[in-house]
PDB file of N, CA and C in Angstrom:
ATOM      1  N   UNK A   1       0.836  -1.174   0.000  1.00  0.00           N
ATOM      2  CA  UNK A   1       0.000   0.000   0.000  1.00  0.00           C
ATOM      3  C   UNK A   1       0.886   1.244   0.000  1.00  0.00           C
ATOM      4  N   UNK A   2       0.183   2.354  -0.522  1.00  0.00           N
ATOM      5  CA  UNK A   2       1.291   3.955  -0.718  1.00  0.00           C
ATOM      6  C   UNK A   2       0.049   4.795   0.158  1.00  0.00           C
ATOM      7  N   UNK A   3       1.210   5.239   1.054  1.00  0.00           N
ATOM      8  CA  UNK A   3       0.655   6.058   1.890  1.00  0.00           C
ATOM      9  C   UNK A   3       1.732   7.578   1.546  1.00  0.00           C
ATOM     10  N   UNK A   4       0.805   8.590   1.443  1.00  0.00           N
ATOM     11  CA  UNK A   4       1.389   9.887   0.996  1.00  0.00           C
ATOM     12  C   UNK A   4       1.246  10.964   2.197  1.00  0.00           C
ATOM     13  N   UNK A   5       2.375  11.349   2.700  1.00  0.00           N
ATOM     14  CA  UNK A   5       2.531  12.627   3.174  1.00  0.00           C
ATOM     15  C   UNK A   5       2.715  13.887   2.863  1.00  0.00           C
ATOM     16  N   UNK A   6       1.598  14.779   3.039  1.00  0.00           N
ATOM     17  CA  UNK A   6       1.961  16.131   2.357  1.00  0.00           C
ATOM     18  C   UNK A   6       2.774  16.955   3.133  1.00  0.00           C
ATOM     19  N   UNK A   7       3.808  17.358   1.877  1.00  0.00           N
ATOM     20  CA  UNK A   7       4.264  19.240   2.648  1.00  0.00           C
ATOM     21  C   UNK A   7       3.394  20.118   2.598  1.00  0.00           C
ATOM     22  N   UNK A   8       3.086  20.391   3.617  1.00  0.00           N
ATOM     23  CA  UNK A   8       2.199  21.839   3.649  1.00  0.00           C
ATOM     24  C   UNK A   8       2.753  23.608   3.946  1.00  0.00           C
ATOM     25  N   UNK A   9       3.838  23.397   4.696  1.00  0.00           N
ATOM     26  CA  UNK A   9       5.004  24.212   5.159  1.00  0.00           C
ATOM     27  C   UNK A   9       6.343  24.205   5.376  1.00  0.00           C
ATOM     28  N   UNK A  10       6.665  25.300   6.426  1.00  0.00           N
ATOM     29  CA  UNK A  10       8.007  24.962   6.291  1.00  0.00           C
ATOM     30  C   UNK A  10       8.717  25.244   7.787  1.00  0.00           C
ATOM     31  N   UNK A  11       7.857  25.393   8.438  1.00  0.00           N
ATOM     32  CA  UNK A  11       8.227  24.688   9.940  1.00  0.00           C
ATOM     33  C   UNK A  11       7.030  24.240  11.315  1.00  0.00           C
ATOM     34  N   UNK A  12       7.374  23.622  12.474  1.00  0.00           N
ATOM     35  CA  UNK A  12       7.154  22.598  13.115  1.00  0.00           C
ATOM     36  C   UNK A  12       6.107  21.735  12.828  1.00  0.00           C
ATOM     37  N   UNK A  13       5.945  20.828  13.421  1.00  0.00           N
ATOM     38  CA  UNK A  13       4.899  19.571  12.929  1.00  0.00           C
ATOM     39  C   UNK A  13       3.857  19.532  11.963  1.00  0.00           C
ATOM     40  N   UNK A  14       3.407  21.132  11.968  1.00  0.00           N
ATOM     41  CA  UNK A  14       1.893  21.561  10.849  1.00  0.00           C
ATOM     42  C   UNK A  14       2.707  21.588   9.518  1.00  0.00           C
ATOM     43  N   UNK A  15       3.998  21.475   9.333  1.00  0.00           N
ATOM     44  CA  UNK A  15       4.403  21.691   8.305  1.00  0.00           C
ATOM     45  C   UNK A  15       3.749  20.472   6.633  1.00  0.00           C
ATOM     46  N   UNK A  16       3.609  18.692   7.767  1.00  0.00           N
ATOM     47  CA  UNK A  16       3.511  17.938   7.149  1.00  0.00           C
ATOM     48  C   UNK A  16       1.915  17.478   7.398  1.00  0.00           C
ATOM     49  N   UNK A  17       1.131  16.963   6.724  1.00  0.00           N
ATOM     50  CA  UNK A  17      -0.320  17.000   6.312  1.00  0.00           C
ATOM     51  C   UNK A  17      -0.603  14.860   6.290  1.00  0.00           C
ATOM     52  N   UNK A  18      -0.897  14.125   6.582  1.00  0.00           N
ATOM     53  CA  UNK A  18      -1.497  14.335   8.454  1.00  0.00           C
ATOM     54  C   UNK A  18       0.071  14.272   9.252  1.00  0.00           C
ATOM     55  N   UNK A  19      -0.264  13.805  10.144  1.00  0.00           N
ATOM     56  CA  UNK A  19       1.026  14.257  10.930  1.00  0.00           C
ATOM     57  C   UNK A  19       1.113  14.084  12.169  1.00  0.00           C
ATOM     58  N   UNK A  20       0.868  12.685  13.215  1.00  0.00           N
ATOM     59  CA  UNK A  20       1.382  11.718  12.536  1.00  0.00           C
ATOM     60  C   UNK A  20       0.084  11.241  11.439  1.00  0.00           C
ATOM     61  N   UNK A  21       0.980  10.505  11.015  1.00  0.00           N
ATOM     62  CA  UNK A  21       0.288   9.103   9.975  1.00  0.00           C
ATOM     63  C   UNK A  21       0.795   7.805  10.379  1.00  0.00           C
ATOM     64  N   UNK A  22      -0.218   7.035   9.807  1.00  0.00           N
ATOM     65  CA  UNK A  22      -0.769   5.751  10.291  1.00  0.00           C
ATOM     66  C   UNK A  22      -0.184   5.043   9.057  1.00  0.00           C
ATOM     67  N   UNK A  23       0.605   4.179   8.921  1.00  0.00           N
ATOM     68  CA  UNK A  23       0.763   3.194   8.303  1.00  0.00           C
ATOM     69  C   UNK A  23       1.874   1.880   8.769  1.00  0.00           C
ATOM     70  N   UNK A  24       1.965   1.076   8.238  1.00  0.00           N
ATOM     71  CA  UNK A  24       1.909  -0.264   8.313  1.00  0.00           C
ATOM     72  C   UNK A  24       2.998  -0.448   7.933  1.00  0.00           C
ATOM     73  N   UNK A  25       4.154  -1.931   8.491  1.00  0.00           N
ATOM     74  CA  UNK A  25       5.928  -2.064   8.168  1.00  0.00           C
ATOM     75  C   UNK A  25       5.508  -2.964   6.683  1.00  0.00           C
ATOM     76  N   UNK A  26       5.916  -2.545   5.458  1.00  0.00           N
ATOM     77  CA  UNK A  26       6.074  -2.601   4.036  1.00  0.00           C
ATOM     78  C   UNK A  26       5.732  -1.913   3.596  1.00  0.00           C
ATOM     79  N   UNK A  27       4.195  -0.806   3.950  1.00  0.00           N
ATOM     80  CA  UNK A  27       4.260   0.011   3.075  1.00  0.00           C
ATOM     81  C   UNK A  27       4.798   1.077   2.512  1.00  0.00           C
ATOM     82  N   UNK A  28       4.648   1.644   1.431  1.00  0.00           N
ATOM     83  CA  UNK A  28       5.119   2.867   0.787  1.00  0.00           C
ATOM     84  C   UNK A  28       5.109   3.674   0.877  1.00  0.00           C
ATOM     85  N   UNK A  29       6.179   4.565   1.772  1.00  0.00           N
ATOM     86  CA  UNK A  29       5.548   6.047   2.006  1.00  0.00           C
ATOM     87  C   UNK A  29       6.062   7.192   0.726  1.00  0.00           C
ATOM     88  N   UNK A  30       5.182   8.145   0.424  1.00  0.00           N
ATOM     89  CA  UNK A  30       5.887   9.310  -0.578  1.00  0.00           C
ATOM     90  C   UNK A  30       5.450  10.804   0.233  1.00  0.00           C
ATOM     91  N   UNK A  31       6.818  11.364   0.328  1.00  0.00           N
ATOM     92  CA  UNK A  31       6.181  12.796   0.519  1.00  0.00           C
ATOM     93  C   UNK A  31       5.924  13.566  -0.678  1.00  0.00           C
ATOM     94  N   UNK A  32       4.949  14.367  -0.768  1.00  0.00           N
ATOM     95  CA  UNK A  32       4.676  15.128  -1.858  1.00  0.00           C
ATOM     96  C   UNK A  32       4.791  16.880  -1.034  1.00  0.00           C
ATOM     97  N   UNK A  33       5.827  17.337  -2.252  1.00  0.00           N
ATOM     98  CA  UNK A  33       5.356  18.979  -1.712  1.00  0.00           C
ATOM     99  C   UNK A  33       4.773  19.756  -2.444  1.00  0.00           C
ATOM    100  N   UNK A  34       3.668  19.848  -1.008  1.00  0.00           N
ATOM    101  CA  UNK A  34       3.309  21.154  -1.863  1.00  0.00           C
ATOM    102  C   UNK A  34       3.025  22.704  -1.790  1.00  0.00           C
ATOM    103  N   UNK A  35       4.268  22.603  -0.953  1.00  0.00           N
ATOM    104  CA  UNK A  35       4.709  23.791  -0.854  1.00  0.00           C
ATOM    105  C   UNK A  35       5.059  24.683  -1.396  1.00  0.00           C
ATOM    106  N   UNK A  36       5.813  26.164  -1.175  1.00  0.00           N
ATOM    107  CA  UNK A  36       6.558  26.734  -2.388  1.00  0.00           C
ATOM    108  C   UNK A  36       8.198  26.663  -2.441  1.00  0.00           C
ATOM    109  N   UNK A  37       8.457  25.930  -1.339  1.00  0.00           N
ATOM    110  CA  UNK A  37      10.217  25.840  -0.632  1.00  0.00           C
ATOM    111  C   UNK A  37      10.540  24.551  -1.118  1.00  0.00           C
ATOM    112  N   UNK A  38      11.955  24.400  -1.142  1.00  0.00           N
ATOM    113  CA  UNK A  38      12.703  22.856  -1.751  1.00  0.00           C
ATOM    114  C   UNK A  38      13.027  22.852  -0.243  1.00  0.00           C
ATOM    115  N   UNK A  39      12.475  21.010  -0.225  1.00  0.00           N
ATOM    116  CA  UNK A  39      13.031  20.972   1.294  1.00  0.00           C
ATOM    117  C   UNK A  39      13.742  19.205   0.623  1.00  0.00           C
ATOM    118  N   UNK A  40      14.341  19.248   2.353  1.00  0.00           N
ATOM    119  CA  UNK A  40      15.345  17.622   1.865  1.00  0.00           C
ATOM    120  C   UNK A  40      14.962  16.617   3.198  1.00  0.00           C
ATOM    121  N   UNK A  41      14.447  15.749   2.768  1.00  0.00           N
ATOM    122  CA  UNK A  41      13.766  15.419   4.156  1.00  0.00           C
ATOM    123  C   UNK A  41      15.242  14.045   4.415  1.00  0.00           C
ATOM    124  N   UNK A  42      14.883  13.169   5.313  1.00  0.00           N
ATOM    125  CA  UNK A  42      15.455  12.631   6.404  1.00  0.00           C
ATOM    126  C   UNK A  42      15.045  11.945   7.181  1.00  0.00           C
ATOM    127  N   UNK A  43      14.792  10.455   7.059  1.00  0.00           N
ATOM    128  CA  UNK A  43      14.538   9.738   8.546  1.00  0.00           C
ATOM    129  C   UNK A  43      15.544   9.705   9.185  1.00  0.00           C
ATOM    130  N   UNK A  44      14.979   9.550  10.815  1.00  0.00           N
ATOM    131  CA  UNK A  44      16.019   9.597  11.296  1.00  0.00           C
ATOM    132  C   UNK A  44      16.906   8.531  12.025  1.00  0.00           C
ATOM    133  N   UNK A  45      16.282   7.605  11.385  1.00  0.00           N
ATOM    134  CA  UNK A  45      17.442   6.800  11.546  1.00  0.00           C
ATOM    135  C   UNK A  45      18.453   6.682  10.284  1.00  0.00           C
ATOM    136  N   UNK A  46      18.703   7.671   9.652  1.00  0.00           N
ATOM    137  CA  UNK A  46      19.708   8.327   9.037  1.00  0.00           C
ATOM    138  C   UNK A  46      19.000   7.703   7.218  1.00  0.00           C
ATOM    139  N   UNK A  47      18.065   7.468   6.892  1.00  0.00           N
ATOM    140  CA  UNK A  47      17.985   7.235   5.615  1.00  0.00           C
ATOM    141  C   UNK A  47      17.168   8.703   4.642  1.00  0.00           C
ATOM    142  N   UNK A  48      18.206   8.748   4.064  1.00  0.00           N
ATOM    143  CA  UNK A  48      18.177  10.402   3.017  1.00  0.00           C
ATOM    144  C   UNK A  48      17.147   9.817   1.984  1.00  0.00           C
ATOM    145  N   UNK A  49      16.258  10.404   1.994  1.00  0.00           N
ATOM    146  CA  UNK A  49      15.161  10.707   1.107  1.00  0.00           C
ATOM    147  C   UNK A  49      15.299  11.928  -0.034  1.00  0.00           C
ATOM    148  N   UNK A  50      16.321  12.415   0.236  1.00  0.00           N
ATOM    149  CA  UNK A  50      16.990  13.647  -0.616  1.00  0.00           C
ATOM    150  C   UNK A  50      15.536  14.937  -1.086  1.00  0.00           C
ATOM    151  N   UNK A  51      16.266  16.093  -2.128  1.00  0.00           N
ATOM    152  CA  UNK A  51      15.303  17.033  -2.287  1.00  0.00           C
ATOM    153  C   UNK A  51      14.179  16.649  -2.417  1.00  0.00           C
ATOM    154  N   UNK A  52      13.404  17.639  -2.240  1.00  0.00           N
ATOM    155  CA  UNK A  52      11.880  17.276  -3.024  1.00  0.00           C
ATOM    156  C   UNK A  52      11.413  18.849  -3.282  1.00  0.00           C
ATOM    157  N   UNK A  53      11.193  18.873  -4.496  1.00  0.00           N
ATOM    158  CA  UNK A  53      10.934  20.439  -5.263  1.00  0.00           C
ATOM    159  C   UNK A  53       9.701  20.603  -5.137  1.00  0.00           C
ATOM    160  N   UNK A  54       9.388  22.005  -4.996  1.00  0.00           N
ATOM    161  CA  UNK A  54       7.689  22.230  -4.970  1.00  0.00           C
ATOM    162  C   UNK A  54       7.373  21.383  -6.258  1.00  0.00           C
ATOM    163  N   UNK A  55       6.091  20.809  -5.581  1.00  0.00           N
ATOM    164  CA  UNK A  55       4.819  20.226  -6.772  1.00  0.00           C
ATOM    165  C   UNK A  55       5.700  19.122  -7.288  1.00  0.00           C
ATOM    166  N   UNK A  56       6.580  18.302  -6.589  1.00  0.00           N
ATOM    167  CA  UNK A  56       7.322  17.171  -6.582  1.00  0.00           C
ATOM    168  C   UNK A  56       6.859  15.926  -5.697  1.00  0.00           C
ATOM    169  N   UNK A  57       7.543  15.067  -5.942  1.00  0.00           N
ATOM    170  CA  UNK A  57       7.273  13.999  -4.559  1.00  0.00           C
ATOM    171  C   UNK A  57       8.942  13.301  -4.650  1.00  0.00           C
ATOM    172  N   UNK A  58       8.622  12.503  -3.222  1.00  0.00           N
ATOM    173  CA  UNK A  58      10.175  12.050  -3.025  1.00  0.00           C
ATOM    174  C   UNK A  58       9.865  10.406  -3.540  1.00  0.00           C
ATOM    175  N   UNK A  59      10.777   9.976  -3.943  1.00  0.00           N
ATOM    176  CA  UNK A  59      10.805   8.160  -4.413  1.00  0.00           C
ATOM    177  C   UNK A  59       9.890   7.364  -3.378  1.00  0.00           C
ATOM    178  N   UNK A  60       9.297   6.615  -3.457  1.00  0.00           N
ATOM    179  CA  UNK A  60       8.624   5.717  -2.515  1.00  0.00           C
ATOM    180  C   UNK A  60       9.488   5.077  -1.653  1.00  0.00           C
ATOM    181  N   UNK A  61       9.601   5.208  -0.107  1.00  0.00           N
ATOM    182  CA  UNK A  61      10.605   4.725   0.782  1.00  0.00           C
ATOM    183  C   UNK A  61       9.604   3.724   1.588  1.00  0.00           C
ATOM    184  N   UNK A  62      10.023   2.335   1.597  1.00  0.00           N
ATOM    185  CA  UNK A  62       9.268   1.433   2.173  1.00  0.00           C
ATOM    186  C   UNK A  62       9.404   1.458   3.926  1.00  0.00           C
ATOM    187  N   UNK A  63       8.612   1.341   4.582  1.00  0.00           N
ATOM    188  CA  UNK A  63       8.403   1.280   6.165  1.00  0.00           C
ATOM    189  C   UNK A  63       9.083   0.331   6.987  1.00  0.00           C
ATOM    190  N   UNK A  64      10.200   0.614   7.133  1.00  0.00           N
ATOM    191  CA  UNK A  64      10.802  -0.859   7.635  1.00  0.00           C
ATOM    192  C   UNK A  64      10.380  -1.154   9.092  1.00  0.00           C
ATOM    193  N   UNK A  65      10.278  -0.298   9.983  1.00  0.00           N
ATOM    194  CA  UNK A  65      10.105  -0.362  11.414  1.00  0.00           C
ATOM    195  C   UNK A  65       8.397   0.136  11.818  1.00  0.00           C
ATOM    196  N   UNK A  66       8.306  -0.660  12.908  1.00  0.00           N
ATOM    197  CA  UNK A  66       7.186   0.122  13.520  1.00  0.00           C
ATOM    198  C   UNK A  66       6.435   1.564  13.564  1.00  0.00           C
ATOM    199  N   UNK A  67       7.587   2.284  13.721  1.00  0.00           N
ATOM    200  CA  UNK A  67       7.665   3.503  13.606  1.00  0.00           C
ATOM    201  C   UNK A  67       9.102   4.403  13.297  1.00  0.00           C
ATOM    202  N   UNK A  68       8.625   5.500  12.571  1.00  0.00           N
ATOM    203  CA  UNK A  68       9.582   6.621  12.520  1.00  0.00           C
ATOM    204  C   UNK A  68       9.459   7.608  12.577  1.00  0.00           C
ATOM    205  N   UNK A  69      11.007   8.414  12.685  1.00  0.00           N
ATOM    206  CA  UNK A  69      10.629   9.746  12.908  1.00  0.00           C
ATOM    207  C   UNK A  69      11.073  10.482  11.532  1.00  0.00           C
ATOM    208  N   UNK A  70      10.450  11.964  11.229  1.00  0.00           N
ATOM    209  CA  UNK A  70      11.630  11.879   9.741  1.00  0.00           C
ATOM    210  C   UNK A  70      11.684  13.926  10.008  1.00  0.00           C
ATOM    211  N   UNK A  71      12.423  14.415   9.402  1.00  0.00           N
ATOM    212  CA  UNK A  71      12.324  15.927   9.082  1.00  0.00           C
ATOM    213  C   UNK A  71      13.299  16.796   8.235  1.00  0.00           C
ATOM    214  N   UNK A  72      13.335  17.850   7.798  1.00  0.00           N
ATOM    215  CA  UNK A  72      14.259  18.791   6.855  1.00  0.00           C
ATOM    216  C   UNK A  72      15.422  18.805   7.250  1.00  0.00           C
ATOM    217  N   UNK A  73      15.962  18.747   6.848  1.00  0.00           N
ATOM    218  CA  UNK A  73      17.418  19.380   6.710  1.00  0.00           C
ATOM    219  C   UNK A  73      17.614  20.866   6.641  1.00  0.00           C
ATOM    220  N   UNK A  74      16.996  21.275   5.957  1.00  0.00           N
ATOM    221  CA  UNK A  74      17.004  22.719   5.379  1.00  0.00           C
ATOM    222  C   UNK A  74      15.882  23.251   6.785  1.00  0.00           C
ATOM    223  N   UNK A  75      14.935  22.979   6.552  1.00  0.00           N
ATOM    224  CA  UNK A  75      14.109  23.333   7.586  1.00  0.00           C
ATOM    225  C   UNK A  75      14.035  22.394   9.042  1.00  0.00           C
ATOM    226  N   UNK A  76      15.393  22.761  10.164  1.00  0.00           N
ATOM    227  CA  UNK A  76      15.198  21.815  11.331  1.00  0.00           C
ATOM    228  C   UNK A  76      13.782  21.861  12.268  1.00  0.00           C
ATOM    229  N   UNK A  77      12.904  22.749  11.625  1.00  0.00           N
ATOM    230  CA  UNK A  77      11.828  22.167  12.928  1.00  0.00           C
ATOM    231  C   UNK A  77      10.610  21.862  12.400  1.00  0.00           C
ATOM    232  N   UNK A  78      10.871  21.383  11.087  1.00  0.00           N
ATOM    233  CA  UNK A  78      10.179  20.769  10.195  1.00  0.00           C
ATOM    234  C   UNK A  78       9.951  19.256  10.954  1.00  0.00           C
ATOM    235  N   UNK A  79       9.129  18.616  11.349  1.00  0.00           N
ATOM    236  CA  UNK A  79       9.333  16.991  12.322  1.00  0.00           C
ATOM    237  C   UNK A  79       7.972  16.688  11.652  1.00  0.00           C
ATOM    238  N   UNK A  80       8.483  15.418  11.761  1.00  0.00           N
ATOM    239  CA  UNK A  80       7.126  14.216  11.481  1.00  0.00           C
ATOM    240  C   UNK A  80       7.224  12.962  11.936  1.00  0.00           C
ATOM    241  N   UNK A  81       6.220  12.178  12.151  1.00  0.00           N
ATOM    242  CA  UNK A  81       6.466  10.631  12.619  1.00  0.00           C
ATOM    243  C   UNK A  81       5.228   9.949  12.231  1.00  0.00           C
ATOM    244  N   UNK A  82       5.635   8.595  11.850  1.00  0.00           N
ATOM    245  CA  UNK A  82       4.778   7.906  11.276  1.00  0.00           C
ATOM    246  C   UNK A  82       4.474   6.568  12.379  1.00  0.00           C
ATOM    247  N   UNK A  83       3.358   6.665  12.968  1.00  0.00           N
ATOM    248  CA  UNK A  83       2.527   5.513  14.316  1.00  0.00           C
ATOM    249  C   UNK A  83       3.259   6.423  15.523  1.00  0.00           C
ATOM    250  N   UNK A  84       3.516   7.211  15.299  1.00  0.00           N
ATOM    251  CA  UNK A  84       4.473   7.632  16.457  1.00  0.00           C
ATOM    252  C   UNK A  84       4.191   9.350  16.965  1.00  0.00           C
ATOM    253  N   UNK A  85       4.802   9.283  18.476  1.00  0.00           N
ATOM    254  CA  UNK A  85       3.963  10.827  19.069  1.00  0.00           C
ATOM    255  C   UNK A  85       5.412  11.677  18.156  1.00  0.00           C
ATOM    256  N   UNK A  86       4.468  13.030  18.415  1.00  0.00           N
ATOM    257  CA  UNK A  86       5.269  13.997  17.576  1.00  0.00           C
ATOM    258  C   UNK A  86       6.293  14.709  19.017  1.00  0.00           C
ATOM    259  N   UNK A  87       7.253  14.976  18.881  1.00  0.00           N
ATOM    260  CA  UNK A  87       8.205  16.034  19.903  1.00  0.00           C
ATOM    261  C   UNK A  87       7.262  17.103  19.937  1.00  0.00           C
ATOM    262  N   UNK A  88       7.388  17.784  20.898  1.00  0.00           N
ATOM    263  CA  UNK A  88       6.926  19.813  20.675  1.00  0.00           C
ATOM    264  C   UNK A  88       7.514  20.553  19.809  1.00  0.00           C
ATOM    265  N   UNK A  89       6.787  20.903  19.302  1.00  0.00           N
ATOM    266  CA  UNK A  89       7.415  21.833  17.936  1.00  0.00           C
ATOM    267  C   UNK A  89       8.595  23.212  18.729  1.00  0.00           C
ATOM    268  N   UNK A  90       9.350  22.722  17.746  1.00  0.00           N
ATOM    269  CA  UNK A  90      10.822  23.818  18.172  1.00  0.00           C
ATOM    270  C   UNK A  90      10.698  25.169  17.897  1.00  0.00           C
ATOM    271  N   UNK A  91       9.576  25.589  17.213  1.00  0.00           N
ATOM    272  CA  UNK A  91       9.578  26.661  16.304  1.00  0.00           C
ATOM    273  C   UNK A  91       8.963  27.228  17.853  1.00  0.00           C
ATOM    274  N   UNK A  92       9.576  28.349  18.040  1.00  0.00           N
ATOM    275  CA  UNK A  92       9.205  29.624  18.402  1.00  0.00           C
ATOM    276  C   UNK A  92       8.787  30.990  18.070  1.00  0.00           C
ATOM    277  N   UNK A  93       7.994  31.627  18.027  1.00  0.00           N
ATOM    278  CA  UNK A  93       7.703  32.992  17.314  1.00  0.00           C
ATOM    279  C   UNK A  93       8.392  34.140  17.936  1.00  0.00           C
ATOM    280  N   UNK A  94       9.197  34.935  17.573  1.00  0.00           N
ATOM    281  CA  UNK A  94       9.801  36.187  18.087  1.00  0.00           C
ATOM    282  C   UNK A  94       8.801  36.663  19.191  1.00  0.00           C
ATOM    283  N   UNK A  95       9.235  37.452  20.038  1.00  0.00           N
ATOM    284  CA  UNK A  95       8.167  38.087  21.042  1.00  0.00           C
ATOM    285  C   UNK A  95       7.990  39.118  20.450  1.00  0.00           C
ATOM    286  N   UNK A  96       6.514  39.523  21.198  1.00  0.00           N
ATOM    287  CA  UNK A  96       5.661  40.702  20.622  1.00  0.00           C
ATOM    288  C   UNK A  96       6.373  41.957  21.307  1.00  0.00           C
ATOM    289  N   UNK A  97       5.654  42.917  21.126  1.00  0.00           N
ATOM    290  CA  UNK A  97       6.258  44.377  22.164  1.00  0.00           C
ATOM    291  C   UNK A  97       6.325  44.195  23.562  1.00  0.00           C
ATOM    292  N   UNK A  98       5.455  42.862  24.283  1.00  0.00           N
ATOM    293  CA  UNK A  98       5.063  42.907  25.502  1.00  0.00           C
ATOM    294  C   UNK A  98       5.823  41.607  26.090  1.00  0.00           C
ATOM    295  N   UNK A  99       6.779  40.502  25.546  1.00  0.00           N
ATOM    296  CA  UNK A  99       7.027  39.737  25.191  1.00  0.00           C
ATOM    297  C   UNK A  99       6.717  38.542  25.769  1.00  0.00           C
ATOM    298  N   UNK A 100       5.391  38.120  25.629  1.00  0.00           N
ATOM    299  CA  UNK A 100       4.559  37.303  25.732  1.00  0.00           C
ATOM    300  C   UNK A 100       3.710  37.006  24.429  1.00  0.00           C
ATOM    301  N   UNK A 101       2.919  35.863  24.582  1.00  0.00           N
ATOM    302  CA  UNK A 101       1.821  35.631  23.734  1.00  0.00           C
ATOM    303  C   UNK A 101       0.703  35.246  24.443  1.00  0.00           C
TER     304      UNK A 101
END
């Protein structure tokens, strides 16, 4: 089975469209972006999925483990995981005048 992950952005967890996702050890995962940024994704247990250009997708990478985690290179707080909880998104927003939110 091909299970597709979208790029939706270009940083923390909302970046990727669902997020996590649910799939199963053989199937096929593809990210598709569709974003407007070239990002280079990354599982992390070190297997390079290399660029993926807007309105591209990356090669079909089969599911070897239970779960994974995967994210940018270019964009570090770009995160995703597949059966698996997500970290807290790293992305912080500059403070306002009052510096709170």
């Amino acid at each position: 089975m091909q299970v597709i992950i979208s790029i939706v952005g270009y940083f923390g967890s909302g970046a990727f469209m669902p997020n996590p996702i649910q799939a199963n050890v053989g199937d096929m995962v593809v990210w598709t972006n569709n974003d407007t940024r070239l990002h280079h994704l990354v599982l992390d247990d070190g297997t390079d999925l290399g660029d993926v250009q807007p309105g591209q997708s990356s090669a079909p990478a089969p599911l070897t483990t239970p779960t994974a985690m995967f994210h940018c290179t270019i964009h570090p707080t770009m995160v995703g995981s597949i059966n698996g909880v997500l970290p807290p998104d790293q992305y912080m927003p500059p403070d306002n005048d009052y510096g709170y939110y």
